[in-house]
Protein backbone atom coordinates (compact mmCIF):
# COMPACT_ATOMS: atom_id res chain seq x y z
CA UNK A 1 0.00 0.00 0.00
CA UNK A 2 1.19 3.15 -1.02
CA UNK A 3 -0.54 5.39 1.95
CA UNK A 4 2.06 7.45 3.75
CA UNK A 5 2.05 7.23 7.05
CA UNK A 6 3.71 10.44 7.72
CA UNK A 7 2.32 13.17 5.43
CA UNK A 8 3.70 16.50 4.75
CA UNK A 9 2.31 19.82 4.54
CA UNK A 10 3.29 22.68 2.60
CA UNK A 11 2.01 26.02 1.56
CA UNK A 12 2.32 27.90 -1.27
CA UNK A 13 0.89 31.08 -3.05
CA UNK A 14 1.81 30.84 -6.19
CA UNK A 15 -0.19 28.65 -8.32
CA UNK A 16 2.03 27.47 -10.90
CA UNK A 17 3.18 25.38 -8.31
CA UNK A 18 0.17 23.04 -9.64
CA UNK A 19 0.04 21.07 -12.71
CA UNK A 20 -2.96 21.87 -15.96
CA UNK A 21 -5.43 19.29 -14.22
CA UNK A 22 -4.76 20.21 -10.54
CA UNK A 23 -5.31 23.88 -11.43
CA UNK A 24 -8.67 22.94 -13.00
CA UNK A 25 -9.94 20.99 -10.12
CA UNK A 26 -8.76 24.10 -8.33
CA UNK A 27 -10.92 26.71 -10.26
CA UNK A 28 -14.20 24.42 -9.93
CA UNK A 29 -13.94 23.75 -6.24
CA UNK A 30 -14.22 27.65 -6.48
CA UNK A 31 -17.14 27.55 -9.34
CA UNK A 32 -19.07 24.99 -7.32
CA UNK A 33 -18.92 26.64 -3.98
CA UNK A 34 -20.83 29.05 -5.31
CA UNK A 35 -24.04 26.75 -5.73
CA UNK A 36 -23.84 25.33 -2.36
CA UNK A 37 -26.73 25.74 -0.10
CA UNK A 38 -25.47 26.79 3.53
CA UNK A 39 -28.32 28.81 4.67
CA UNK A 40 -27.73 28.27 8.44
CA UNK A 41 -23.69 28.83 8.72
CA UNK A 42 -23.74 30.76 5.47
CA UNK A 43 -20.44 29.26 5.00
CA UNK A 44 -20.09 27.81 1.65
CA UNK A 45 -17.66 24.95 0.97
CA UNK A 46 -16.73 23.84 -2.63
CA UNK A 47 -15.02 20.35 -3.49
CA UNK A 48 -13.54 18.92 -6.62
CA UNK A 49 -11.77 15.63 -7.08
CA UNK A 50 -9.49 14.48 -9.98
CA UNK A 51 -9.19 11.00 -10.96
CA UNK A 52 -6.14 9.71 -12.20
CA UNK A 53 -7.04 9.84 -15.70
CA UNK A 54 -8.06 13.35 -15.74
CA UNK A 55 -11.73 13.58 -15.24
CA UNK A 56 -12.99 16.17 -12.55
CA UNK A 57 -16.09 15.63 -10.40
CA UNK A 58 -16.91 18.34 -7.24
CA UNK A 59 -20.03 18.67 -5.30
CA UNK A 60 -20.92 21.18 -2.49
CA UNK A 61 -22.14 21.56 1.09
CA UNK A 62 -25.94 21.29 1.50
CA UNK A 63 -27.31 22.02 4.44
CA UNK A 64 -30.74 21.00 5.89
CA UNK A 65 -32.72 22.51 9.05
CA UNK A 66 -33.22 19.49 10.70
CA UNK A 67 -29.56 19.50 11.48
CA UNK A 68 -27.13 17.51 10.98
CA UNK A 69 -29.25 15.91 7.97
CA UNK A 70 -26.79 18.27 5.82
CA UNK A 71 -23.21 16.91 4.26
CA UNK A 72 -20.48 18.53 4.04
CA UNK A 73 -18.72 19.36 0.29
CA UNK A 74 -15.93 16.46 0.77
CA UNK A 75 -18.46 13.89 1.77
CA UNK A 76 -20.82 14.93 -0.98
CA UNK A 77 -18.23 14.66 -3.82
CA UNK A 78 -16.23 11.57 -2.67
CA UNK A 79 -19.89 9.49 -1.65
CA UNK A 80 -20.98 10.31 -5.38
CA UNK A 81 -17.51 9.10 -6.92
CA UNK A 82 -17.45 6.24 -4.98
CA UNK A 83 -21.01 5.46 -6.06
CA UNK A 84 -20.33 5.56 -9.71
CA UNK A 85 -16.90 4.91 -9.99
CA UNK A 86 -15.78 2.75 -6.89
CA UNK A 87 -12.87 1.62 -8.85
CA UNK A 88 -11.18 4.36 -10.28
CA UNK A 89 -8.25 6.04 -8.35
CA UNK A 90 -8.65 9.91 -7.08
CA UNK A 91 -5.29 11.44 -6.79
CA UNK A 92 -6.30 15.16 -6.01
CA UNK A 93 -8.97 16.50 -4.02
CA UNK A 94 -9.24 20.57 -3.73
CA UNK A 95 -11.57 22.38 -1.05
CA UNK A 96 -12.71 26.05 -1.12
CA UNK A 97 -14.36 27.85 0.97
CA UNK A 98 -16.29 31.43 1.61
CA UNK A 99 -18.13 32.79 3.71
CA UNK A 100 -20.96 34.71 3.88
CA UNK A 101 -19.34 37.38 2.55
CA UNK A 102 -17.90 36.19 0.01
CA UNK A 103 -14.41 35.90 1.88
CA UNK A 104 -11.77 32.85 1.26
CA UNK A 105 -11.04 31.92 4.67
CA UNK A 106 -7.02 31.43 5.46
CA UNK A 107 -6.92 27.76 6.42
CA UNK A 108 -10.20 25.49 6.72
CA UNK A 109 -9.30 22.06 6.81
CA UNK A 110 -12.38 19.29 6.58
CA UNK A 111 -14.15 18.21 9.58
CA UNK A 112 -13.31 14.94 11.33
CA UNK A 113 -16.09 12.93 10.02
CA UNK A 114 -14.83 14.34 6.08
CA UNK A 115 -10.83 13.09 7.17
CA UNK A 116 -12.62 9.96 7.96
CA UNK A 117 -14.28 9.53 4.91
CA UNK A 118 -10.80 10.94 2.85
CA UNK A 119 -8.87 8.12 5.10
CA UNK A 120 -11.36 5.50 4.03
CA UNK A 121 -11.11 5.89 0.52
CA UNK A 122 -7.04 6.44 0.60
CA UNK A 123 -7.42 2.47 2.00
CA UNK A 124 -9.84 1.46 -0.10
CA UNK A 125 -7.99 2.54 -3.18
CA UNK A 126 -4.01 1.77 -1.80
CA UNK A 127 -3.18 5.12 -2.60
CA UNK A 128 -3.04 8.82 -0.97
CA UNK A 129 -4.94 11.24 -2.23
CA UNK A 130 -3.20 15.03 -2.26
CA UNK A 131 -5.20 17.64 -0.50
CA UNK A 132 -5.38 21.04 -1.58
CA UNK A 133 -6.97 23.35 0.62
CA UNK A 134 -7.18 27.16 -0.95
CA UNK A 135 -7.24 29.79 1.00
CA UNK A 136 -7.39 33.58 0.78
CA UNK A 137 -4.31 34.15 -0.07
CA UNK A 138 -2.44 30.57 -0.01
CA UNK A 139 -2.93 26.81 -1.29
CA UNK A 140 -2.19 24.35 1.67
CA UNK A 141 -1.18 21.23 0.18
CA UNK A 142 -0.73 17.79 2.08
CA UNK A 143 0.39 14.40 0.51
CA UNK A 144 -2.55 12.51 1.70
CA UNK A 145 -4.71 12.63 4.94
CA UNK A 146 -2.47 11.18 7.48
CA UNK A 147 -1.31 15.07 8.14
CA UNK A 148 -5.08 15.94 9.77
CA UNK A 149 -6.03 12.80 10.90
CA UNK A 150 -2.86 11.38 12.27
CA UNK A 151 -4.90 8.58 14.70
CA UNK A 152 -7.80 7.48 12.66
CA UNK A 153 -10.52 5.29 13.42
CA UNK A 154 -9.80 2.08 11.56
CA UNK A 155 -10.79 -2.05 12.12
């Protein structure tokens, strides 16, 4: 299994740091954040994965008053790829966030139950996925989940 256990993390504002297809999963976990529906925290968070042979697929945060029936972005996007495609690999995933004001916040890593879900799938598929969170100013880039969730829940 190629799932580091020791991850690194590394920021970075310039964003020629990313390759063509990581920059494009970049720009629609912005596009998509946009159509998320976070009434209630009015903070709107945008995913986007990137399989391994190009293909994007994102999803948003949708959030329902009979809390917590909502799901965060990450869980949103990775459930549906999973669903369709449980055998294809996801190398990338980007997250974006705003909030009600339309402001990128500087760091907003996923929730614990999202690093769950990002672990799961990094052992389901044998592989890390890199993490790219953007925020105002800077991209925060880890090698795979192990940097957030360093003692996961696992059988």
């Amino acid at each position: 299994m190629e799932v580091s256990e020791t991850c690194r993390l590394s920021i970075t504002e310039n964003l020629d740091t990313f390759n063509e297809q990581e920059k494009e999963t970049i720009a629609e976990s912005a596009r998509i954040l946009q159509q998320a529906h976070a009434p209630y925290s009015h903070f709107k968070v945008g995913a986007a994965i990137l399989y391994e042979d190009g293909e994007i697929v994102s999803g948003n945060n949708q959030e329902n008053p009979a809390y917590p029936s909502g799901l965060c972005a990450e869980r949103v996007t990775l459930f549906h790829a999973m669903a369709q495609n449980p055998g294809r690999r996801i190398t990338t995933l980007a997250i974006s966030t705003r909030d009600v004001d339309h402001q990128s916040h500087p760091f907003a890593p996923p929730c614990g139950a999202c690093l769950q879900v990002i672990d799961d799938v990094e052992h389901r598929q044998g592989h890390a996925i890199k993490i790219i969170l953007c925020g105002a100013k800077e991209y925060y880039v880890a090698d795979g989940v192990r940097q957030f969730l360093p003692f996961r829940f696992k059988f």
